[in-house]
Protein backbone atom coordinates (compact mmCIF):
# COMPACT_ATOMS: atom_id res chain seq x y z
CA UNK A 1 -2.52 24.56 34.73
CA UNK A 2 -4.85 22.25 32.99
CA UNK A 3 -3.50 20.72 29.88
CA UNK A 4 -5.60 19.01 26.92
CA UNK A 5 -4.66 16.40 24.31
CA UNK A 6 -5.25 16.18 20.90
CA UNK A 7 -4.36 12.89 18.54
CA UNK A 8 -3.84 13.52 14.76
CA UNK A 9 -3.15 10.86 12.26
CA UNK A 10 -1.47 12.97 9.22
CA UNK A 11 -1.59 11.49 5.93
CA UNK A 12 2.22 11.82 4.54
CA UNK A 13 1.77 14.40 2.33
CA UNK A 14 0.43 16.74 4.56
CA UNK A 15 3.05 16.15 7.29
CA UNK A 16 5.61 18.92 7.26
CA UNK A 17 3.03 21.26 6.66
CA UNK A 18 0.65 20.37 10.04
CA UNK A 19 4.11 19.94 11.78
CA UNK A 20 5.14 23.63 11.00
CA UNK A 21 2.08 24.74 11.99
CA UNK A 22 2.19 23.47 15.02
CA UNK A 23 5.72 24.63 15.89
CA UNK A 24 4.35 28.46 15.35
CA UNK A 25 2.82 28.29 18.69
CA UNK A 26 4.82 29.25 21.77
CA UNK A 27 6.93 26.42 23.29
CA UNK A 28 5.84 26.55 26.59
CA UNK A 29 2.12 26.30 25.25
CA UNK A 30 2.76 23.31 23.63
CA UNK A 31 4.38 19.87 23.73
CA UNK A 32 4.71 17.73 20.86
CA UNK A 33 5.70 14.23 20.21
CA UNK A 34 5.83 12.99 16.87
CA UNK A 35 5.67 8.90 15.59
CA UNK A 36 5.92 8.19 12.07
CA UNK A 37 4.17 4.41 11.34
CA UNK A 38 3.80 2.69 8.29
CA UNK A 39 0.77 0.85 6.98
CA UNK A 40 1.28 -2.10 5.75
CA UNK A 41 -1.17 -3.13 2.78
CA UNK A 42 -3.55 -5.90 3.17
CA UNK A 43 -2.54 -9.30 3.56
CA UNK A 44 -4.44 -10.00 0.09
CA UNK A 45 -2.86 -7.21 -1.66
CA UNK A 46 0.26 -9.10 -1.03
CA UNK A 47 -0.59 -12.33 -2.22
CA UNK A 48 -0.78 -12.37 -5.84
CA UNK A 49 -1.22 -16.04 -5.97
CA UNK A 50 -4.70 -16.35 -3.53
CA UNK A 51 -5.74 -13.42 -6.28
CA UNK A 52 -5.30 -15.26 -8.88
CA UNK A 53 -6.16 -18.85 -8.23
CA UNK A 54 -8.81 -20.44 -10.55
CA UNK A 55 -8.54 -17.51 -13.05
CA UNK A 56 -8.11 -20.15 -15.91
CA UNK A 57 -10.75 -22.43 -14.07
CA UNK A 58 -13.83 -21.86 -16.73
CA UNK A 59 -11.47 -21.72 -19.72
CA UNK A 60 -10.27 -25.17 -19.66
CA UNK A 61 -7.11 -25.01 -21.15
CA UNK A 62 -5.19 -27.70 -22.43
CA UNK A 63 -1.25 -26.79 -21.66
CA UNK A 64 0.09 -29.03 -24.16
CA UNK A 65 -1.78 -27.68 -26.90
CA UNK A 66 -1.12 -24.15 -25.54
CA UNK A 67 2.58 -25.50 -25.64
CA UNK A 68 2.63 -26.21 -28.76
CA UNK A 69 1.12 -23.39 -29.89
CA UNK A 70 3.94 -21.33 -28.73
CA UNK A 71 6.46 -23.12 -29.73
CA UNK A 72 4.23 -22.59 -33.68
CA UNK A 73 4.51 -19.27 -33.09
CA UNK A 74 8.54 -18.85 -31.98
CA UNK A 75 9.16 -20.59 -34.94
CA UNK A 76 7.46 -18.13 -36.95
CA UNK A 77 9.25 -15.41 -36.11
């Protein structure tokens, strides 16, 4: 008997249902091996820092003003 393969990568949300789908079909017509995997995100979505390095750059802020001003404000309230 000549058997064929077929690969599917199954977004989560769709899982159970493709899975019992597949099981409707007759045992001995079909063999199936499942792997769940996770993706992991993007190196740069990790990094917050590398995102937001030189944010401030063109604004040129002076942190003891900016310091002061805070400390204006606390007092304030």
């Amino acid at each position: 008997m000549m058997t064929q393969r077929i690969y599917l990568d199954v977004s989560s949300d769709i899982y159970e249902t493709v899975l019992s789908l597949l099981k409707r079909f007759p045992k001995n017509k079909i063999n199936m091996r499942t792997e769940k995997t996770v993706q992991e995100k993007p190196e740069k979505d990790q990094d917050i820092f590398s995102q937001t390095s030189g944010l401030l750059k063109s604004h040129h802020v002076d942190p003891v003003a900016w310091q002061k001003k805070m400390r204006n404000e606390w007092d304030r309230a």
